[in-house]
N, C-alpha and C. Protein backbone atom coordinates (compact mmCIF):
# COMPACT_ATOMS: atom_id res chain seq x y z
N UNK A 1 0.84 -1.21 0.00
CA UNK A 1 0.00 0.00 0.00
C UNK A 1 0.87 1.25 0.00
N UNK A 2 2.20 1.24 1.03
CA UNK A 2 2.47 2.41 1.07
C UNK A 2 3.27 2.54 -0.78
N UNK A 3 3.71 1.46 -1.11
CA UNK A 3 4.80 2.02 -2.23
C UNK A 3 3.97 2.09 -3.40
N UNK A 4 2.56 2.08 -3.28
CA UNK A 4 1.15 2.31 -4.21
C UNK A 4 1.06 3.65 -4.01
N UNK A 5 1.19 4.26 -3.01
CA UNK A 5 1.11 5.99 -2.42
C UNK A 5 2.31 6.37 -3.47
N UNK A 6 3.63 5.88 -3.02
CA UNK A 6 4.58 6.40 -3.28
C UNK A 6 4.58 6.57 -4.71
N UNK A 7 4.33 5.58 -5.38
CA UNK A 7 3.90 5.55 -6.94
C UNK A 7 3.28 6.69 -7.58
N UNK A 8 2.24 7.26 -6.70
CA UNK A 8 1.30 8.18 -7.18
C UNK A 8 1.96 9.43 -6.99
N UNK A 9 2.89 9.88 -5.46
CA UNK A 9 3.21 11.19 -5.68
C UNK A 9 4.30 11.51 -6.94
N UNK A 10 5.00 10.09 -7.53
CA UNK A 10 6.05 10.56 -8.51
C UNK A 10 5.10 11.34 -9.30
N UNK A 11 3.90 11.24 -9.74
CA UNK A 11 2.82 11.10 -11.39
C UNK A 11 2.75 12.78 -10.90
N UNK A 12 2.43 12.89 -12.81
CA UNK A 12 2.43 14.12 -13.21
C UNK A 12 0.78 14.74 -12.57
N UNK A 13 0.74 16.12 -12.79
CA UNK A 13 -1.27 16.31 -12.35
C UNK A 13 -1.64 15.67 -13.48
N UNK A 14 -1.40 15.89 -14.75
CA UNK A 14 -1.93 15.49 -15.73
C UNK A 14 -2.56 14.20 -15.57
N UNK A 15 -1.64 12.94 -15.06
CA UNK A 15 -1.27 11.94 -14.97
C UNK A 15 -2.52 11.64 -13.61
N UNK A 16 -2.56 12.36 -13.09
CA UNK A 16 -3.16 12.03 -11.75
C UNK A 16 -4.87 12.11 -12.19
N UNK A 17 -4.94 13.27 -12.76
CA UNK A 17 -6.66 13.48 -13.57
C UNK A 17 -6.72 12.46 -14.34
N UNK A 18 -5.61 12.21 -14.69
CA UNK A 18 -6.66 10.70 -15.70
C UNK A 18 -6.86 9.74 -14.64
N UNK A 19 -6.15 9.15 -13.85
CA UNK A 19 -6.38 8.55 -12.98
C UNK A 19 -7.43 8.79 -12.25
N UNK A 20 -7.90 9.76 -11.86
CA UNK A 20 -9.03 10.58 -10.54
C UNK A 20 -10.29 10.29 -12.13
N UNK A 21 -10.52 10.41 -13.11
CA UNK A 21 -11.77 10.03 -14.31
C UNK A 21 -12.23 8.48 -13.91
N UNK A 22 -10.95 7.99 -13.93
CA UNK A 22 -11.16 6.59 -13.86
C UNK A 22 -11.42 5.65 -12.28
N UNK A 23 -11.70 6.58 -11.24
CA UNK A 23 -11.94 6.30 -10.67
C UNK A 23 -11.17 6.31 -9.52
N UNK A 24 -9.72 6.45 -9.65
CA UNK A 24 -8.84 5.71 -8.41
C UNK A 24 -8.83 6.92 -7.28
N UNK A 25 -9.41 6.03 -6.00
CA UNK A 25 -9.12 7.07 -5.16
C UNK A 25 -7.69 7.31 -4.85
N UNK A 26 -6.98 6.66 -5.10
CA UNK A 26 -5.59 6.76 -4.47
C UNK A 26 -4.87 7.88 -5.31
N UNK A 27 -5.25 8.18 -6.48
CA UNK A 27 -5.16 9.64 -6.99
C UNK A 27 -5.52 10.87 -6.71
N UNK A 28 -6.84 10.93 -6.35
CA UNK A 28 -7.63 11.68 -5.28
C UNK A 28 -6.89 11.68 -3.94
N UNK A 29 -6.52 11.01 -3.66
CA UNK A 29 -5.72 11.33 -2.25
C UNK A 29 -4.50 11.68 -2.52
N UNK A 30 -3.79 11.69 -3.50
CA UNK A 30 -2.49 12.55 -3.88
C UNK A 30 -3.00 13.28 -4.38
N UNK A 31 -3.38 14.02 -5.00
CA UNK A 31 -4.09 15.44 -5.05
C UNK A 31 -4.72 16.41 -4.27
N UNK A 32 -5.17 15.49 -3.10
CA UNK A 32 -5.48 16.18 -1.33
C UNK A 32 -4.24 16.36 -0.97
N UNK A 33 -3.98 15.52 -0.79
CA UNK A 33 -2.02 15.81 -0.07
C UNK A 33 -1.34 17.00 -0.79
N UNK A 34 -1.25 17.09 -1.95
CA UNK A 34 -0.47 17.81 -2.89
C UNK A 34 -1.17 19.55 -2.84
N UNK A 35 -2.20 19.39 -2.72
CA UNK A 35 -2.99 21.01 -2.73
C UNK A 35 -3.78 21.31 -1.51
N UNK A 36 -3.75 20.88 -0.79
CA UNK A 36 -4.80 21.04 0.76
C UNK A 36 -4.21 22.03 0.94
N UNK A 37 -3.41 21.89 2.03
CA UNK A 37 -2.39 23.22 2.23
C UNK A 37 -2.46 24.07 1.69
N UNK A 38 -1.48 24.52 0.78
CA UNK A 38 -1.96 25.35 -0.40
C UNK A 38 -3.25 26.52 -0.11
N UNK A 39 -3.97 25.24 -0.44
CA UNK A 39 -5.57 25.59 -0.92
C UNK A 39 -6.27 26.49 0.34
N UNK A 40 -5.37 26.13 1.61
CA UNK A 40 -6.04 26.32 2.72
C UNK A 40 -5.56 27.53 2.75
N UNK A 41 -3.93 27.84 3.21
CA UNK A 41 -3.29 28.96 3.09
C UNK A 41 -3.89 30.44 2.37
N UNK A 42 -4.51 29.90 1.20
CA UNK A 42 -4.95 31.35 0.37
C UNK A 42 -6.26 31.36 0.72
N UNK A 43 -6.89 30.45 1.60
CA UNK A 43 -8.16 31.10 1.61
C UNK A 43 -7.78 31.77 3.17
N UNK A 44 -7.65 30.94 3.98
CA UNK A 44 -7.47 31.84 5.28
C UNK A 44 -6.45 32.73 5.22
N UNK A 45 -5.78 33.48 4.66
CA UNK A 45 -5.15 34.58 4.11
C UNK A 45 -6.24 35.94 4.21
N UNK A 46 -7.42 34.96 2.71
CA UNK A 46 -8.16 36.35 2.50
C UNK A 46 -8.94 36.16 3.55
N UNK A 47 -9.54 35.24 4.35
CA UNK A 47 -10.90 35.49 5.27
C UNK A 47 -10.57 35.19 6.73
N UNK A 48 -9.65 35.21 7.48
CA UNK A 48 -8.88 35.19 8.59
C UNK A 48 -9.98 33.85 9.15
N UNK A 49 -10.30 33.25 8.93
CA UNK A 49 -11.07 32.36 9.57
C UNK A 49 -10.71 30.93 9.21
N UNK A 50 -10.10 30.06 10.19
CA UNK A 50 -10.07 28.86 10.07
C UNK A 50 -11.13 27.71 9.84
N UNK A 51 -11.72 27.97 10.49
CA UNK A 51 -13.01 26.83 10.60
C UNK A 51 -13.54 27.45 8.70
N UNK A 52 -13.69 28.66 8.94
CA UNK A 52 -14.72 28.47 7.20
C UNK A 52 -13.35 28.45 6.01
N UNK A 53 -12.33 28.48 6.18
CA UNK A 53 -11.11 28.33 5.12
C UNK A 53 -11.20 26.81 4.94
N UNK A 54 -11.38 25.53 6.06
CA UNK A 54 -10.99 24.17 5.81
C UNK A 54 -12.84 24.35 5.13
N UNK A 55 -13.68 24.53 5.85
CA UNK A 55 -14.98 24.42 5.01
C UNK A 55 -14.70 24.27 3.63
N UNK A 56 -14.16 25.68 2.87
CA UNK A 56 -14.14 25.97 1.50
C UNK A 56 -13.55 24.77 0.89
N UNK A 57 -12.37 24.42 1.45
CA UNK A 57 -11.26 23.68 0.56
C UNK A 57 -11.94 22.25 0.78
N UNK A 58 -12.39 21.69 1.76
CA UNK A 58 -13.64 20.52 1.84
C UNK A 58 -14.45 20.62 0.54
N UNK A 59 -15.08 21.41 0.62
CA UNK A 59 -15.84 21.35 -0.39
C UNK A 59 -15.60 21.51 -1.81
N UNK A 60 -14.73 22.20 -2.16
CA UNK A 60 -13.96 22.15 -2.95
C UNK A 60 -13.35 20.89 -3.98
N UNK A 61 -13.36 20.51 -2.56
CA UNK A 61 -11.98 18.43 -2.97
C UNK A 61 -13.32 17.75 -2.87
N UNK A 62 -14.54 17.83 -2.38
CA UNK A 62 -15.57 17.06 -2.43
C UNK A 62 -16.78 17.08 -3.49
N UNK A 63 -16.33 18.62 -4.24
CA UNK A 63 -17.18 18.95 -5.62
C UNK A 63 -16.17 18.15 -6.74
N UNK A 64 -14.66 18.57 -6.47
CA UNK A 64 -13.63 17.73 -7.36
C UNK A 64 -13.98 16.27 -7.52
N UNK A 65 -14.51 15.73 -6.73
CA UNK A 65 -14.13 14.08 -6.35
C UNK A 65 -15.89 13.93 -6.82
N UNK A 66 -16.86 14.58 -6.71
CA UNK A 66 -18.20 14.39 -6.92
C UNK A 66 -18.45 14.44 -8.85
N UNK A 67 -17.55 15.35 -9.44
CA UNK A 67 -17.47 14.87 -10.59
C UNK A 67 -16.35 14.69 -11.59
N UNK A 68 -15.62 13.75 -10.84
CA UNK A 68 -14.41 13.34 -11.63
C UNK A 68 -14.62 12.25 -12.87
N UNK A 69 -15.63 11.93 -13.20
CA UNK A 69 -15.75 11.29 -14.40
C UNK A 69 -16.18 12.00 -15.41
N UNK A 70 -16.80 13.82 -15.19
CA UNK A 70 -17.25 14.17 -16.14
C UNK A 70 -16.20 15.56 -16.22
N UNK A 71 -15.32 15.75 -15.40
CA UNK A 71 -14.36 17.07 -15.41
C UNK A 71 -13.81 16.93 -16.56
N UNK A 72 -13.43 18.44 -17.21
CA UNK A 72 -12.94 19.18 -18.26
C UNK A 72 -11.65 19.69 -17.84
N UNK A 73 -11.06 19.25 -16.74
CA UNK A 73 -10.07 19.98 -16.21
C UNK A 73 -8.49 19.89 -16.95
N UNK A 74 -7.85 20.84 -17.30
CA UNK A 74 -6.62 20.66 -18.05
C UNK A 74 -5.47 20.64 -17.42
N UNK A 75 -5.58 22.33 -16.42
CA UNK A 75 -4.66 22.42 -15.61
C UNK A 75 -5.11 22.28 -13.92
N UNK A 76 -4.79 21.11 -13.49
CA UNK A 76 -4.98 21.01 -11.95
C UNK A 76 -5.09 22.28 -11.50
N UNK A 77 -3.67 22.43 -11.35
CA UNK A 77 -3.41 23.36 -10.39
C UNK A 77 -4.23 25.23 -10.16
N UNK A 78 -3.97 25.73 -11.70
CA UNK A 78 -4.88 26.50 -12.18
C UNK A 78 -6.53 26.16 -11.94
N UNK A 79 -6.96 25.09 -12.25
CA UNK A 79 -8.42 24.52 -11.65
C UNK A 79 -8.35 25.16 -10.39
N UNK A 80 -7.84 24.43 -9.41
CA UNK A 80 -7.62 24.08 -8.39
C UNK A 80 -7.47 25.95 -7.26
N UNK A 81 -6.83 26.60 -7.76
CA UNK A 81 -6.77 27.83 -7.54
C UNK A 81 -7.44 28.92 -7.93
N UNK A 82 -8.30 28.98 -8.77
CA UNK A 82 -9.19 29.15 -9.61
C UNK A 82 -10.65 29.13 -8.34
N UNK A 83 -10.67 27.93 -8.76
CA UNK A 83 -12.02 27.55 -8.20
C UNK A 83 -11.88 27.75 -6.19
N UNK A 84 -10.45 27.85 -5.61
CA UNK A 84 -10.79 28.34 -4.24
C UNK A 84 -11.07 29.97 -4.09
N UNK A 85 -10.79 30.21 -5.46
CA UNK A 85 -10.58 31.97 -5.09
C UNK A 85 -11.93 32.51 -5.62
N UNK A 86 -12.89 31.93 -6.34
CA UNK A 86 -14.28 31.89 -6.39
C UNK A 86 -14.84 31.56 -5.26
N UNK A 87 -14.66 30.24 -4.51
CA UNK A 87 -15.77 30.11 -3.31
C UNK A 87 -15.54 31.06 -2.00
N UNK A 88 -14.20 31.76 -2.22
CA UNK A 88 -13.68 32.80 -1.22
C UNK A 88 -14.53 34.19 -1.50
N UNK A 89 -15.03 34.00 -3.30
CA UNK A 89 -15.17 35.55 -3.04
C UNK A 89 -16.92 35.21 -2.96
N UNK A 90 -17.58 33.96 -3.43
CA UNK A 90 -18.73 34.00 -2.94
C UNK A 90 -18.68 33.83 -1.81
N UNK A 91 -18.34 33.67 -0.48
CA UNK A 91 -18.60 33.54 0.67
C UNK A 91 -18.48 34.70 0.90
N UNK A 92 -18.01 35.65 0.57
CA UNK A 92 -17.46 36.55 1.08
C UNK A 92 -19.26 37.85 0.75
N UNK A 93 -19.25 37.32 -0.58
CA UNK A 93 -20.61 38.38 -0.92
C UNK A 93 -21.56 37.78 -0.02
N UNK A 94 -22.20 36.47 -0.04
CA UNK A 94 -22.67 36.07 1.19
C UNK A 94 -23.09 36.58 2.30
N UNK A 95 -21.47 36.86 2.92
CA UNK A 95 -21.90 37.75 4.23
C UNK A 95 -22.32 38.76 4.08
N UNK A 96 -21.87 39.67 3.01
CA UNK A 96 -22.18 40.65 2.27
C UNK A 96 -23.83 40.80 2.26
N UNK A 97 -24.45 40.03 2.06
CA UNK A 97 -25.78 39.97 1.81
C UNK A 97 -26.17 39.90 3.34
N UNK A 98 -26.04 38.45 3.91
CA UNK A 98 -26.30 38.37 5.25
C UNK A 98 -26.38 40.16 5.72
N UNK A 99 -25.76 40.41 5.80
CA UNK A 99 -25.36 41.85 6.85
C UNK A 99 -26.35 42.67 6.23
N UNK A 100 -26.63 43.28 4.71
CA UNK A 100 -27.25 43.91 4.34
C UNK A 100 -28.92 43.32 4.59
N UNK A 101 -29.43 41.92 4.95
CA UNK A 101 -30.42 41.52 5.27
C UNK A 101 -30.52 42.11 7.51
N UNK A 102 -29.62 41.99 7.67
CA UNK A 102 -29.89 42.25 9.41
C UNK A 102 -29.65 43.41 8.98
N UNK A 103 -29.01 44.79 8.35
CA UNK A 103 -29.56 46.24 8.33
C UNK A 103 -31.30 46.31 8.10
N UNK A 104 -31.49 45.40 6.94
CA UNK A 104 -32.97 45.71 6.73
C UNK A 104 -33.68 45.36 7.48
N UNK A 105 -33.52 44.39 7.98
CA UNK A 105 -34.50 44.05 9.68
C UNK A 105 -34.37 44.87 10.70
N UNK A 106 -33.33 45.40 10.87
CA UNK A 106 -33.22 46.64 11.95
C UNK A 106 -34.15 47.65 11.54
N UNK A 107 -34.18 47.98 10.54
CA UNK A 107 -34.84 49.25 9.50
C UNK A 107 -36.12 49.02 9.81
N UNK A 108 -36.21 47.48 9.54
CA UNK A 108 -38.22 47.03 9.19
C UNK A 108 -38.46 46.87 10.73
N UNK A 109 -38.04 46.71 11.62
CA UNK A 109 -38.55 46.97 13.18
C UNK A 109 -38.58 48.40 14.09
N UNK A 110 -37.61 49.13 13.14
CA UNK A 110 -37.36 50.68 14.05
C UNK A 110 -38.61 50.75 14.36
N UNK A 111 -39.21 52.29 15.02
CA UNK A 111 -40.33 52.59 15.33
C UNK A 111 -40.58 53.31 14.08
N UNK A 112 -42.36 53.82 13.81
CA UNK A 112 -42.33 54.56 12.82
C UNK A 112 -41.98 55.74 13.04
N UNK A 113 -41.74 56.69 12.38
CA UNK A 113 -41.80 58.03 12.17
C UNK A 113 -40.44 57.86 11.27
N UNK A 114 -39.22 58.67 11.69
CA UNK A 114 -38.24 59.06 10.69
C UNK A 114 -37.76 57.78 9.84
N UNK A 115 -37.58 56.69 10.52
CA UNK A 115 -37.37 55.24 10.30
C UNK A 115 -38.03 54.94 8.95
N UNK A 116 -39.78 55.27 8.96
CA UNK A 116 -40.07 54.75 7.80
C UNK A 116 -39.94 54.48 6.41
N UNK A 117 -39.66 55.93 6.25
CA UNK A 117 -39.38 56.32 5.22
C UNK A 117 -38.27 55.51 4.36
N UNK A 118 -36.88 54.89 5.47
CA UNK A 118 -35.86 54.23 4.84
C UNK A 118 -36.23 52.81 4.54
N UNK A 119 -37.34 52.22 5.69
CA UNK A 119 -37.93 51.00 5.66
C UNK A 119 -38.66 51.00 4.21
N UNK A 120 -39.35 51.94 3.85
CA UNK A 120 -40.34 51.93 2.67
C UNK A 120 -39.05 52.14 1.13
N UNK A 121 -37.84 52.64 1.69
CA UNK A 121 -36.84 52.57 0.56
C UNK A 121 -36.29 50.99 0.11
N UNK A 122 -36.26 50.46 1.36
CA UNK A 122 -35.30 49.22 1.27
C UNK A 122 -36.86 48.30 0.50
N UNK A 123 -37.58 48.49 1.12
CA UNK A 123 -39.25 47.71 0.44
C UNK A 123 -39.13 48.32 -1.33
N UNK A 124 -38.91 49.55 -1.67
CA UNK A 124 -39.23 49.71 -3.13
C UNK A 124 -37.33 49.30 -3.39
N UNK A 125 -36.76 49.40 -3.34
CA UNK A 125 -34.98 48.95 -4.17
C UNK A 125 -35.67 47.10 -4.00
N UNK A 126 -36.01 46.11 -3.03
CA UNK A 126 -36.38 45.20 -3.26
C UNK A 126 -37.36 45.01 -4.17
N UNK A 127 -38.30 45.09 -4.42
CA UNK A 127 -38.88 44.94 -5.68
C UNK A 127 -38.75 45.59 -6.97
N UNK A 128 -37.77 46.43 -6.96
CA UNK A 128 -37.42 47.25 -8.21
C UNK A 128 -36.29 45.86 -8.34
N UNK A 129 -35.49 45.46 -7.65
CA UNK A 129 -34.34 44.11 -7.92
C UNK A 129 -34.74 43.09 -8.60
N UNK A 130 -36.42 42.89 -7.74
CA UNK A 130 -37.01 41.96 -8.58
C UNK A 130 -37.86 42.33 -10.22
N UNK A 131 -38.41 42.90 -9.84
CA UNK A 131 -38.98 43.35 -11.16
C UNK A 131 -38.03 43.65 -12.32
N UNK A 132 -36.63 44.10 -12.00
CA UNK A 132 -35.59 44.60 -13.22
C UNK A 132 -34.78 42.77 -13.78
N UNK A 133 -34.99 42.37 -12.47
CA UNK A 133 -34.71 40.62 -12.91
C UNK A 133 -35.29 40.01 -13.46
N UNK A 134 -36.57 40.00 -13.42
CA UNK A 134 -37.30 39.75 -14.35
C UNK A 134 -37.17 40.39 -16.01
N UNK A 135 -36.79 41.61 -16.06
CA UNK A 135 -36.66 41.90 -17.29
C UNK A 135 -35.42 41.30 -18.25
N UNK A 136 -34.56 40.90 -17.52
CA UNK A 136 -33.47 40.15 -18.09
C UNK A 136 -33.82 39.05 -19.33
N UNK A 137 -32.81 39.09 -20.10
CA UNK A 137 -32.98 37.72 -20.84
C UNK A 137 -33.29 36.19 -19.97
N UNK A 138 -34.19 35.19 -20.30
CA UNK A 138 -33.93 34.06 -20.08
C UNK A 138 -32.58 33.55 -19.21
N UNK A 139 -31.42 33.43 -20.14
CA UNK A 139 -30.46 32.45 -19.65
C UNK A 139 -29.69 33.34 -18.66
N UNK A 140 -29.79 34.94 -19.10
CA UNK A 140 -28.68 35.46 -18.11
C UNK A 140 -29.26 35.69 -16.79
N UNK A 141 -30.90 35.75 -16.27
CA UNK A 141 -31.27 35.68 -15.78
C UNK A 141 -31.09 34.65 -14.75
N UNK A 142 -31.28 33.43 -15.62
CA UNK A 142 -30.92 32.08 -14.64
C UNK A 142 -29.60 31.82 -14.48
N UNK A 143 -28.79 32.46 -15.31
CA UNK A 143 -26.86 32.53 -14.57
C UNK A 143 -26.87 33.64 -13.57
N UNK A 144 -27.53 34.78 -13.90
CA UNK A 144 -27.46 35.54 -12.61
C UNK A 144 -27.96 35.07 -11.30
N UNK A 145 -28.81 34.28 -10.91
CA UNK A 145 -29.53 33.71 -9.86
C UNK A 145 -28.24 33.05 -9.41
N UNK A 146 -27.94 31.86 -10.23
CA UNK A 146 -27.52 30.95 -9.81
C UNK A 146 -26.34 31.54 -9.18
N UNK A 147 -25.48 32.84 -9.33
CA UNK A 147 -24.12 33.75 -9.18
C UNK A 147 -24.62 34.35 -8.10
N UNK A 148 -25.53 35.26 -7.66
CA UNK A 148 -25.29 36.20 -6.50
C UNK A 148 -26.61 35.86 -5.90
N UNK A 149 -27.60 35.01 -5.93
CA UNK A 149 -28.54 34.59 -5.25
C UNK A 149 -28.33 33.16 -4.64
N UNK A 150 -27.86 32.22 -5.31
CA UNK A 150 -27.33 30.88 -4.54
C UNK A 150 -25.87 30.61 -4.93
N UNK A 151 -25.19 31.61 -4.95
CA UNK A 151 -23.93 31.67 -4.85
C UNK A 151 -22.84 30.04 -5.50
N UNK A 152 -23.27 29.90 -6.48
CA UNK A 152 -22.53 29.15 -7.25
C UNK A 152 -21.23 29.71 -8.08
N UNK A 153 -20.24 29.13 -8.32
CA UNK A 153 -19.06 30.07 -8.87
C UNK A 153 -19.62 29.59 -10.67
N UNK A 154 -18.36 30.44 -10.70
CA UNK A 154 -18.28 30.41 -12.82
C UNK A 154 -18.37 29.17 -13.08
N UNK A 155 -17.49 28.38 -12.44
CA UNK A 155 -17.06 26.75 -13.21
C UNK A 155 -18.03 25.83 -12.51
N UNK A 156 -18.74 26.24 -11.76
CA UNK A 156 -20.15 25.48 -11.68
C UNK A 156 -21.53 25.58 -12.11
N UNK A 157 -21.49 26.81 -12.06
CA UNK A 157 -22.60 27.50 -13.25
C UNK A 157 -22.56 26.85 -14.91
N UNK A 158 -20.99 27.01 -15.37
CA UNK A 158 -20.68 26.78 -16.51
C UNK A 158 -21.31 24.90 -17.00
N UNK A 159 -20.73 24.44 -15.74
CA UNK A 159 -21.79 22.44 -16.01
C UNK A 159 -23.15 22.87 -15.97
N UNK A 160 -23.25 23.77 -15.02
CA UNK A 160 -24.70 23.60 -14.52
C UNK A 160 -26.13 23.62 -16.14
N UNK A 161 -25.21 25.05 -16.51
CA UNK A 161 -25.94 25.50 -17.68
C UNK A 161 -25.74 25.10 -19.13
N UNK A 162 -24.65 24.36 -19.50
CA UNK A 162 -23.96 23.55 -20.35
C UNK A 162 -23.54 25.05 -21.18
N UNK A 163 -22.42 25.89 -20.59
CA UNK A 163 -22.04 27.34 -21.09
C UNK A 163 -20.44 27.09 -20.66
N UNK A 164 -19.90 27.49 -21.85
CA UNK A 164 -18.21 27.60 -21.67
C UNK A 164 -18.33 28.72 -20.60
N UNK A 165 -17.23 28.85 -19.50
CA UNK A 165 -17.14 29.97 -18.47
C UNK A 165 -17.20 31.43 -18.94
N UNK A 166 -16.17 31.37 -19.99
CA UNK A 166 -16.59 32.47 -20.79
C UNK A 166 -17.78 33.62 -21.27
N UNK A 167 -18.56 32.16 -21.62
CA UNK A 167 -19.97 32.50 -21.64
C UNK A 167 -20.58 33.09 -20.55
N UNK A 168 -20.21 32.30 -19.34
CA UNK A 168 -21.79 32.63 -18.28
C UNK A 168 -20.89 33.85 -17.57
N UNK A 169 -19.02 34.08 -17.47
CA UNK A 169 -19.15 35.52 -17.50
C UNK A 169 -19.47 36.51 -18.41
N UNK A 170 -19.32 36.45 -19.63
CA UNK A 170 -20.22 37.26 -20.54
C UNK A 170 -22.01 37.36 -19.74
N UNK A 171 -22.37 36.44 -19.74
CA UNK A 171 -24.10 36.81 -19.22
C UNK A 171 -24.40 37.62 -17.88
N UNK A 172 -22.92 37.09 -16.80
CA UNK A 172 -23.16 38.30 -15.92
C UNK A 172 -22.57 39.35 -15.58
N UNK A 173 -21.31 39.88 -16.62
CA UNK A 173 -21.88 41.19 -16.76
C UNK A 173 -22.58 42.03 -17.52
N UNK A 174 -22.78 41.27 -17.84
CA UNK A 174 -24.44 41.65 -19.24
C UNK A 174 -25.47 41.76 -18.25
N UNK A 175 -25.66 41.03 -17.19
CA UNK A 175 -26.62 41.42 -16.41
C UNK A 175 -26.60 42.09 -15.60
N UNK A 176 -25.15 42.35 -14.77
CA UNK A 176 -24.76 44.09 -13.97
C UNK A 176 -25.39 45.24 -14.92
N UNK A 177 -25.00 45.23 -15.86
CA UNK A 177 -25.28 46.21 -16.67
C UNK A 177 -26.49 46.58 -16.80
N UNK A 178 -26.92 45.78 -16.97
CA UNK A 178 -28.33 46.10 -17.25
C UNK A 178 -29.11 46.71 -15.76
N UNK A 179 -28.75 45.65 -14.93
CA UNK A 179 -29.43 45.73 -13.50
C UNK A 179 -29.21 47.34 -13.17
N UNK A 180 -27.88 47.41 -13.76
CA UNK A 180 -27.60 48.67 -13.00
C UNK A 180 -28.30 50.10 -13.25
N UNK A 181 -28.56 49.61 -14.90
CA UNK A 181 -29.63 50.51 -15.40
C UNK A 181 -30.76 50.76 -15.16
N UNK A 182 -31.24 49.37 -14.97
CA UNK A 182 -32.74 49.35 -14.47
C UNK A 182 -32.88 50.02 -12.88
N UNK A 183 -31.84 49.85 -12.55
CA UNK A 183 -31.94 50.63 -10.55
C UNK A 183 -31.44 51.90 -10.70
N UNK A 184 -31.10 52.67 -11.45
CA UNK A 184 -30.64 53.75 -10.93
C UNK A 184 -31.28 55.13 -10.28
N UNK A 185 -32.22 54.80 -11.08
CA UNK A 185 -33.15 56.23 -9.63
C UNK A 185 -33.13 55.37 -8.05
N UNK A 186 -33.66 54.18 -8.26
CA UNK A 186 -33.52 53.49 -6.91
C UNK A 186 -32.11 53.62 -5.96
N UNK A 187 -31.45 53.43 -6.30
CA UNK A 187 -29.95 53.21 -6.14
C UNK A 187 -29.40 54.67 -5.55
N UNK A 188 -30.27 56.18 -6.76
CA UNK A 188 -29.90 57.07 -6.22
C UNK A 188 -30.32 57.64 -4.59
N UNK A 189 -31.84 57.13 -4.62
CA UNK A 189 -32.52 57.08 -3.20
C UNK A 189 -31.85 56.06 -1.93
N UNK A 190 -31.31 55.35 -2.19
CA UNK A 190 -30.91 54.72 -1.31
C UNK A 190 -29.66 54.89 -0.92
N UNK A 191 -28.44 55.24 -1.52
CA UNK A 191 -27.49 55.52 -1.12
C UNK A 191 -27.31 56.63 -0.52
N UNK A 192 -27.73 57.65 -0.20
CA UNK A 192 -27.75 58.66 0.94
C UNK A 192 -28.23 57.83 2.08
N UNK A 193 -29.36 57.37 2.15
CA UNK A 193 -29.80 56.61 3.55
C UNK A 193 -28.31 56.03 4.42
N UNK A 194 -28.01 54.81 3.15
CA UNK A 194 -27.07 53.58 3.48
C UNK A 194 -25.84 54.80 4.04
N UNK A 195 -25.55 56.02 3.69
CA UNK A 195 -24.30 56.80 4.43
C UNK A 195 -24.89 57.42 5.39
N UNK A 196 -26.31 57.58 5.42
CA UNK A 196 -26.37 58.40 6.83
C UNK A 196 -26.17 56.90 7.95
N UNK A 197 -26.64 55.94 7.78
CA UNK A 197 -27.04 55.05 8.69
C UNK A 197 -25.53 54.39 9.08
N UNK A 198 -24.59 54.44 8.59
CA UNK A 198 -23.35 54.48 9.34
C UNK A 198 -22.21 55.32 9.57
C-alpha cells in the first residue's frame, strides 16, 4: 500500500486526472495531499477564519471528487486555484448579503416616524431588484440567480448551464449592466440613507 502511495506522488497532475476520471481514489488522495495546504493557506489569508477556510477547501476536494468522471479539467493546479478563489469571493458576498439583510431588519422593526421612510426605501430597491430581474434575458437571468442569489461560482454554473465559463461571464456582466440601469433612480434614493445610517 504504502509504495502504491509512493507511486502516485512521482505522477504528473496530468497523470493524476486521468487517474481521478477513472476512478482511483488513491489519486484523489495525492491530489489532497499535494494542494490542501496550499488551498487552505490562500483562503485563510483572505478570510482570517479557520473553521470556514478548511470548510471551502472541503468542499472544494468534495465537488472535485463528486465529478471526476465528467471534469474538463486541463490544468490542476490552475483549476484548483481558480475555483478556491471563487468560493472565497462567494462567501465573502454572502456575508455581504447576510449583513445587508440584518440592516434591513433593523430598519423594518425601528419605530415609525423618521425610520419609515428608509424602511419603505429598502421595500421599493427590493422589488425594483425583482422586477428589473425579471426583465433580463432568459439564460442570463438564470446565470445571474444561480451567481449572487445561490452563490454558485463560474465553473459550476458553466456544467450547470452547459455554457463555456466564458460565456456565463459574458451573461453576468451583461446582467450588472443592465441591472444597473434598471436601478438607478432606486440606487440614487438609497445611497444617501445607506451613508447616513453608518
Amino acid at each position: 500500500m504504502n509504495s502504491s502511495f509512493c507511486l502516485y506522488a512521482a505522477w504528473t497532475d496530468a497523470a493524476l486526472l486521468d487517474a481521478l476520471r477513472e476512478d482511483q481514489e488513491q489519486a484523489f488522495t495525492e491530489i489532497y495531499k499535494r494542494y490542501c495546504y496550499r488551498l487552505f493557506t490562500v483562503a485563510y489569508r483572505k478570510l482570517k477564519n479557520c473553521e470556514v477556510a478548511e470548510e471551502l477547501v472541503q468542499d472544494l476536494f468534495a465537488d472535485l471528487w463528486a465529478r471526476r468522471s465528467s471534469n474538463q479539467i486541463e490544468q490542476l493546479e490552475n483549476y484548483l486555484f481558480t475555483a478556491i478563489r471563487y468560493r472565497i469571493i462567494n462567501y465573502i458576498k454572502a456575508q455581504q448579503v447576510k449583513s445587508g439583510y440584518e440592516l434591513y431588519c433593523r430598519l423594518s422593526t425601528n419605530e415609525a416616524d423618521t425610520d419609515t421612510e428608509k424602511s419603505l426605501a429598502f421595500n421599493d430597491l427590493s422589488e425594483a431588484l425583482l422586477a428589473s430581474m425579471r426583465k433580463l434575458p432568459e439564460k442570463s437571468r438564470e446565470i445571474f440567480q444561480l451567481s449572487r442569489l445561490e452563490h454558485y461560482s463560474v465553473s459550476e454554473i458553466s456544467v450547470r448551464v452547459k455554457l463555456s465559463e466564458k460565456s456565463v461571464e459574458y451573461h453576468l456582466t451583461k446582467s450588472l449592466k443592465l441591472l444597473r440601469t434598471y436601478l438607478r433612480d432606486y440606487l440614487l434614493l438609497i445611497l444617501p440613507l445607506l451613508v447616513w445610517i453608518h
